[in-house]
PDB file of N, CA and C in Angstrom:
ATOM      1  N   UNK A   1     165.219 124.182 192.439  1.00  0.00           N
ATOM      2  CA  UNK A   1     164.175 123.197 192.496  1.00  0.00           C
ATOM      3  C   UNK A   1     163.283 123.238 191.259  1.00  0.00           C
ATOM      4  N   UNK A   2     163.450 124.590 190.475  1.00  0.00           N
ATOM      5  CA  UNK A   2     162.541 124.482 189.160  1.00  0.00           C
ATOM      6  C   UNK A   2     163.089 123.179 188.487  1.00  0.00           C
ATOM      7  N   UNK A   3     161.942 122.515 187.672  1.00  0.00           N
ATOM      8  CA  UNK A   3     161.940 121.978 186.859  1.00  0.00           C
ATOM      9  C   UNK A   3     162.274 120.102 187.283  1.00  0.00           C
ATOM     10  N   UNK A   4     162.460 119.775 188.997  1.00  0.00           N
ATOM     11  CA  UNK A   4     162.317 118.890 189.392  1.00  0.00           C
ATOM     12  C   UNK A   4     161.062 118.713 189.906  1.00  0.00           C
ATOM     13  N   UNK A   5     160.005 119.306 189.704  1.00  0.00           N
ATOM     14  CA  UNK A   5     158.653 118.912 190.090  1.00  0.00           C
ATOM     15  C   UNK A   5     158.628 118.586 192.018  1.00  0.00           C
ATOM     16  N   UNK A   6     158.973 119.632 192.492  1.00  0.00           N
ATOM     17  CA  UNK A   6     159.498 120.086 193.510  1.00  0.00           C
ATOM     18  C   UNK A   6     159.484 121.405 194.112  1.00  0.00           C
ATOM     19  N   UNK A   7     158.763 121.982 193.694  1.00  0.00           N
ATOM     20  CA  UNK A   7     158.216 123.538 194.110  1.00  0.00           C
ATOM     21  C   UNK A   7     156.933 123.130 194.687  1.00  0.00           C
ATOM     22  N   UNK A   8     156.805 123.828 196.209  1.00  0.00           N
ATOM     23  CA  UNK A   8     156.483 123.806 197.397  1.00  0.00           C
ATOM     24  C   UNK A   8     154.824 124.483 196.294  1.00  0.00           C
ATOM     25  N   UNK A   9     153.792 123.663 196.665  1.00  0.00           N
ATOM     26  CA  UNK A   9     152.169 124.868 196.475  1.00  0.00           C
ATOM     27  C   UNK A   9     152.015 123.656 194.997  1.00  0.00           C
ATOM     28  N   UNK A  10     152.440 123.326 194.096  1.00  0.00           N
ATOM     29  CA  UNK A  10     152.247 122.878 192.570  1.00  0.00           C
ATOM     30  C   UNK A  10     151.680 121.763 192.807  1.00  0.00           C
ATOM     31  N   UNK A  11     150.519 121.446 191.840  1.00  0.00           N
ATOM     32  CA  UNK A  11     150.100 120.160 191.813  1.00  0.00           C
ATOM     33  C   UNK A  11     150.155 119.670 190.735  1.00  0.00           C
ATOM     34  N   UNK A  12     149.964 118.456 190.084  1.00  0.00           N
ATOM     35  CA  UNK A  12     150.590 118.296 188.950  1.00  0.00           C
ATOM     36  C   UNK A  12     148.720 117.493 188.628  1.00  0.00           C
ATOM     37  N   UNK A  13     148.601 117.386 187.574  1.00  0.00           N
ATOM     38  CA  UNK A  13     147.334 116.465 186.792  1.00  0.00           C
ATOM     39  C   UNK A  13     147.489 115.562 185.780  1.00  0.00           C
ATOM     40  N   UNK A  14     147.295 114.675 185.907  1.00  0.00           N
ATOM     41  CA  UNK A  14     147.118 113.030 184.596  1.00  0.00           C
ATOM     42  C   UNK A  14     146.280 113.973 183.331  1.00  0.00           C
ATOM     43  N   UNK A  15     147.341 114.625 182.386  1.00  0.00           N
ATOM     44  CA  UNK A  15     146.652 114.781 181.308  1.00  0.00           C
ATOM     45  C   UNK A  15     146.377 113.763 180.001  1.00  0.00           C
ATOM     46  N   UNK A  16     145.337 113.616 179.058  1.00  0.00           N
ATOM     47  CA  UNK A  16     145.453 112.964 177.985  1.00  0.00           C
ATOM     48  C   UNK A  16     144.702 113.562 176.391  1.00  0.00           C
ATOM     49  N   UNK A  17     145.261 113.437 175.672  1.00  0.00           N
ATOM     50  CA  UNK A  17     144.609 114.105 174.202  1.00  0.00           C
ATOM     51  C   UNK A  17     144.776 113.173 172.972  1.00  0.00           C
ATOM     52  N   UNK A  18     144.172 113.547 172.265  1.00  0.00           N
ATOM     53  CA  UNK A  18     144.236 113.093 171.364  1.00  0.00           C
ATOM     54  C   UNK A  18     144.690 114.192 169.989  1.00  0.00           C
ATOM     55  N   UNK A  19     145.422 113.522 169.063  1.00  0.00           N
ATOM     56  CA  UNK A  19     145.713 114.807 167.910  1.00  0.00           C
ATOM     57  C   UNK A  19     145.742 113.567 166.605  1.00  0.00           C
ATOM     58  N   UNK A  20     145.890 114.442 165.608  1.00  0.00           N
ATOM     59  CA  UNK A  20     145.842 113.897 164.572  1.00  0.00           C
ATOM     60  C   UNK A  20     147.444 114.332 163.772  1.00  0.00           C
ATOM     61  N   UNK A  21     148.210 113.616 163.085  1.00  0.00           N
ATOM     62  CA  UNK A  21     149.868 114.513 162.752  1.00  0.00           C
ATOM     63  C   UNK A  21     149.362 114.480 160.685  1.00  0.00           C
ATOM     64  N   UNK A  22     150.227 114.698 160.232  1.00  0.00           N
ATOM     65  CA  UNK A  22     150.276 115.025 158.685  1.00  0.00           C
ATOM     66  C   UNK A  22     149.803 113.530 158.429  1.00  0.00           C
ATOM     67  N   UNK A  23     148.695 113.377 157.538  1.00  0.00           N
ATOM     68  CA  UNK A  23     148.411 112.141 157.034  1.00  0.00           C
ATOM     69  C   UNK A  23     147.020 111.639 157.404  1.00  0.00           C
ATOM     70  N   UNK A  24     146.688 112.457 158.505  1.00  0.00           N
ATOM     71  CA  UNK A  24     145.603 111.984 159.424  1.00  0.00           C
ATOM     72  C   UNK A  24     145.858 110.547 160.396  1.00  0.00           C
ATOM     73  N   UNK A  25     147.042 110.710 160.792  1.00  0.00           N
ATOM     74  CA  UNK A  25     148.022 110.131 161.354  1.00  0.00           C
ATOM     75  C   UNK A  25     147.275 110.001 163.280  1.00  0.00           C
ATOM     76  N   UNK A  26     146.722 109.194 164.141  1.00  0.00           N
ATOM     77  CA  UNK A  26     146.243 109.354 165.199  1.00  0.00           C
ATOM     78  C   UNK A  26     146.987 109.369 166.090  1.00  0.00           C
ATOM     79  N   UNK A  27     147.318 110.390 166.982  1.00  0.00           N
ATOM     80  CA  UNK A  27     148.424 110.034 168.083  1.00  0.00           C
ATOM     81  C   UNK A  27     147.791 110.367 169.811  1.00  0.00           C
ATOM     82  N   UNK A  28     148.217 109.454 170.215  1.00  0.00           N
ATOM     83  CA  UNK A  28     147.737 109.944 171.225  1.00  0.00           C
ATOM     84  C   UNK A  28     148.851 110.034 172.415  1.00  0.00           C
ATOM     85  N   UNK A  29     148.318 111.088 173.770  1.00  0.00           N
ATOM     86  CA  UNK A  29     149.563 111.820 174.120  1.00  0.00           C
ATOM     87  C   UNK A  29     148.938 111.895 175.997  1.00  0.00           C
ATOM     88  N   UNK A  30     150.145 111.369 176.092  1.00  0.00           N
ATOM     89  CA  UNK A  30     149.325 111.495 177.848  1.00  0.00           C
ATOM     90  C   UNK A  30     150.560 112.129 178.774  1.00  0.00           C
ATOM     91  N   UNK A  31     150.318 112.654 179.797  1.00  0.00           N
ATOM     92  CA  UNK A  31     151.650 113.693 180.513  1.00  0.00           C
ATOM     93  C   UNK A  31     151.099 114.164 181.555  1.00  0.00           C
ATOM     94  N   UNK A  32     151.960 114.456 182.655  1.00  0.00           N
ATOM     95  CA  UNK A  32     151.554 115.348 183.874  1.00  0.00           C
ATOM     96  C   UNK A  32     151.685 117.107 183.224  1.00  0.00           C
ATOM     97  N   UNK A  33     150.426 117.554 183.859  1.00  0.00           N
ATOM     98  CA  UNK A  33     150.656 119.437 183.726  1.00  0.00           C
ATOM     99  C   UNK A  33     150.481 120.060 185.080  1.00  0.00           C
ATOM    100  N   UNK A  34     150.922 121.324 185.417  1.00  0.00           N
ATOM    101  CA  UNK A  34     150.455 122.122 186.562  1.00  0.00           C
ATOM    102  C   UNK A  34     149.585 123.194 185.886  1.00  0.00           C
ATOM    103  N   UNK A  35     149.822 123.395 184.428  1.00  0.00           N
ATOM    104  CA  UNK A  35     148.641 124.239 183.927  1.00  0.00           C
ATOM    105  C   UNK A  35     148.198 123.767 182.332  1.00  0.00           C
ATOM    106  N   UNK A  36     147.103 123.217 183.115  1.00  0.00           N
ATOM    107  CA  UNK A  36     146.140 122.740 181.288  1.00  0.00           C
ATOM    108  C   UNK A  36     146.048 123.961 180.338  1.00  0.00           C
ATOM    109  N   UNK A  37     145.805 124.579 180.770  1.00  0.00           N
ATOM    110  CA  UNK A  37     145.458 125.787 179.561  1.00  0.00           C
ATOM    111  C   UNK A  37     146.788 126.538 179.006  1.00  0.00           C
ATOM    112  N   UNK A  38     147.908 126.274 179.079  1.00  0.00           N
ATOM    113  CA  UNK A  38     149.375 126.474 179.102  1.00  0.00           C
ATOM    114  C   UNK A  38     150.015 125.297 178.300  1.00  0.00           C
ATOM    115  N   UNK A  39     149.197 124.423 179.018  1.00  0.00           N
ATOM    116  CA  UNK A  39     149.766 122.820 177.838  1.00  0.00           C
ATOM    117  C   UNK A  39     148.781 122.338 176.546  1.00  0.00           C
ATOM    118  N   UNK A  40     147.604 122.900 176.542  1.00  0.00           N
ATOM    119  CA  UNK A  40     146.748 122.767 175.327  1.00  0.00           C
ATOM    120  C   UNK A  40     147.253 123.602 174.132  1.00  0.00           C
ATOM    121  N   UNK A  41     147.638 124.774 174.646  1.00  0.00           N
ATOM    122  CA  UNK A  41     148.208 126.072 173.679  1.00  0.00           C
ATOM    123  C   UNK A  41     149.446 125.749 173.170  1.00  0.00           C
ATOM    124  N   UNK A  42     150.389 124.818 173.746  1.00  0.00           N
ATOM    125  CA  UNK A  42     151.498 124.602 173.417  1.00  0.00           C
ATOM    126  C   UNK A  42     151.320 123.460 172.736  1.00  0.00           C
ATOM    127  N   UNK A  43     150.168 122.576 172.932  1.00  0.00           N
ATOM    128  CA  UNK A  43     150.227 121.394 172.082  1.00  0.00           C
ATOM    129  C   UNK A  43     149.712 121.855 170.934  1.00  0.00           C
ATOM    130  N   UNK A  44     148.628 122.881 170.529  1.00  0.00           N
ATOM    131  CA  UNK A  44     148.007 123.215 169.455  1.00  0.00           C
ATOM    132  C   UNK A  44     149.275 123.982 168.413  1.00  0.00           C
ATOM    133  N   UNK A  45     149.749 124.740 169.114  1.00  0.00           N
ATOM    134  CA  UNK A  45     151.202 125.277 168.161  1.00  0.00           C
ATOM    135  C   UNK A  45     151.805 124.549 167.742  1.00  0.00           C
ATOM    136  N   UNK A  46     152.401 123.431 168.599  1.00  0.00           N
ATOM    137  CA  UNK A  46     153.383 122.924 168.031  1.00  0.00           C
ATOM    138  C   UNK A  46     152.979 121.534 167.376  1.00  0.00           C
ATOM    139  N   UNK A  47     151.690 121.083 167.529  1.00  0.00           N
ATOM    140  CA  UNK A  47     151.139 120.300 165.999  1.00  0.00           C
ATOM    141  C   UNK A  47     150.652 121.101 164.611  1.00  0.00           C
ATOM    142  N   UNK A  48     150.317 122.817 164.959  1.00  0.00           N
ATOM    143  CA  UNK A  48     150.034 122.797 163.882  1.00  0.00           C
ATOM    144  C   UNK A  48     151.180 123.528 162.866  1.00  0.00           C
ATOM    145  N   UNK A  49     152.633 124.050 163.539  1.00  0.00           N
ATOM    146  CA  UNK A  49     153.863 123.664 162.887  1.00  0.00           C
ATOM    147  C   UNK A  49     154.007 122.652 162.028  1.00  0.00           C
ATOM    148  N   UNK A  50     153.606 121.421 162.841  1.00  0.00           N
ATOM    149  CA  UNK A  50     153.846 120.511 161.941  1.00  0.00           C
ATOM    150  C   UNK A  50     152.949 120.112 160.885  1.00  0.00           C
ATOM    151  N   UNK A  51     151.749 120.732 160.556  1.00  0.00           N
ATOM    152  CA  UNK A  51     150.318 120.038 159.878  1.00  0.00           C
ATOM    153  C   UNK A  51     149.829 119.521 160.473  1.00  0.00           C
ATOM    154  N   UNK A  52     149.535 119.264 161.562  1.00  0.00           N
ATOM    155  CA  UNK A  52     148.903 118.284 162.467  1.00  0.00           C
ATOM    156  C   UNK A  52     147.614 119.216 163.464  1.00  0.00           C
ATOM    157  N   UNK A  53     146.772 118.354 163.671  1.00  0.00           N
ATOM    158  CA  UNK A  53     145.873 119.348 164.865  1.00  0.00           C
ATOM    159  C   UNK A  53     145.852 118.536 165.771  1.00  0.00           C
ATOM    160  N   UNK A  54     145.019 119.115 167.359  1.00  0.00           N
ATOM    161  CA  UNK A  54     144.640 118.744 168.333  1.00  0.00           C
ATOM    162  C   UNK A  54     143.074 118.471 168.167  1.00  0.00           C
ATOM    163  N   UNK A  55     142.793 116.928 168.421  1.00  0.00           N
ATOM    164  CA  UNK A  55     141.382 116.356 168.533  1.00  0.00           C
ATOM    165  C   UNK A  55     140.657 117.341 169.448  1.00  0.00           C
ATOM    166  N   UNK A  56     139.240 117.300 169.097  1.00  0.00           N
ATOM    167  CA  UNK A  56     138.118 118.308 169.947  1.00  0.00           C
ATOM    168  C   UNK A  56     138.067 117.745 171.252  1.00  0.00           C
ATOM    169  N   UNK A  57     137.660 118.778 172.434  1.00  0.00           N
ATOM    170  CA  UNK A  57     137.300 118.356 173.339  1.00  0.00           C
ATOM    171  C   UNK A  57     136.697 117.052 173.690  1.00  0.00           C
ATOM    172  N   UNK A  58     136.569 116.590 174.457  1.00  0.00           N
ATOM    173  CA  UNK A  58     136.030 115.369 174.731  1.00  0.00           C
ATOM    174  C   UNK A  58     135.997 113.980 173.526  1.00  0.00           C
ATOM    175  N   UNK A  59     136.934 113.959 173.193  1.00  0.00           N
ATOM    176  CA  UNK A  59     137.022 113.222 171.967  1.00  0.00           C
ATOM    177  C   UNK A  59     138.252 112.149 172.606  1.00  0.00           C
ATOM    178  N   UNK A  60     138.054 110.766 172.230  1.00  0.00           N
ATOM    179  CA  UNK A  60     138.518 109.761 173.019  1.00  0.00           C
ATOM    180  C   UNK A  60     138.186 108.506 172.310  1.00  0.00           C
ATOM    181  N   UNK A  61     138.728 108.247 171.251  1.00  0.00           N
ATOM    182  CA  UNK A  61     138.431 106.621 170.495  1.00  0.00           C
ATOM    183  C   UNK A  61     139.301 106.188 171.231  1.00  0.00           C
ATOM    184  N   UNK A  62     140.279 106.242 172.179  1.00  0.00           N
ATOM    185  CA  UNK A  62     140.903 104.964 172.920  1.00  0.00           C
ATOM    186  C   UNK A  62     141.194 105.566 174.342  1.00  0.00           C
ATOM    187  N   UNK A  63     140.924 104.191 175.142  1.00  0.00           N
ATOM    188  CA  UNK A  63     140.689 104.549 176.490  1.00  0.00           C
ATOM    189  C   UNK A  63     142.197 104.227 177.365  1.00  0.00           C
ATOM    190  N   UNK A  64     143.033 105.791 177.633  1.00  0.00           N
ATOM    191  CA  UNK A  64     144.451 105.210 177.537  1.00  0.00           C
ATOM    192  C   UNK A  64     144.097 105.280 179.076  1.00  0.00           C
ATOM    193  N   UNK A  65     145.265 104.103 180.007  1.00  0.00           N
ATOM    194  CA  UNK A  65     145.251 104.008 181.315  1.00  0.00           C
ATOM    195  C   UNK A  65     146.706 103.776 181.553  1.00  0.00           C
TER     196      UNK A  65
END
């Protein structure tokens, strides 16, 4: 059942961020998580692999729905 979002207790959350990629490039990124602090760390690594960062907290020039 791993990995079908199907394990008995898990809740899942409407995440959204904002990052910036090489160029100052704006991207924005929306996804279900069962752990925010697990998916922030993984988004910060793997933009800043690329040159890219993760926008500051509460930071939101577009209102994604």
């Amino acid at each position: 059942m791993r990995g079908t979002g199907e394990l008995p207790g898990v809740s899942y959350e409407d995440v959204n961020y904002e990052a910036y990629g090489p160029g100052g490039v704006a991207i924005i990124m929306r996804g279900l998580t069962d752990n925010k602090n697990r998916t922030v760390a993984e988004l910060r690594h793997t933009l800043s692999k690329g040159g890219g960062n993760l926008g500051e907290a509460g930071l939101r020039r577009l209102d994604v729905r």
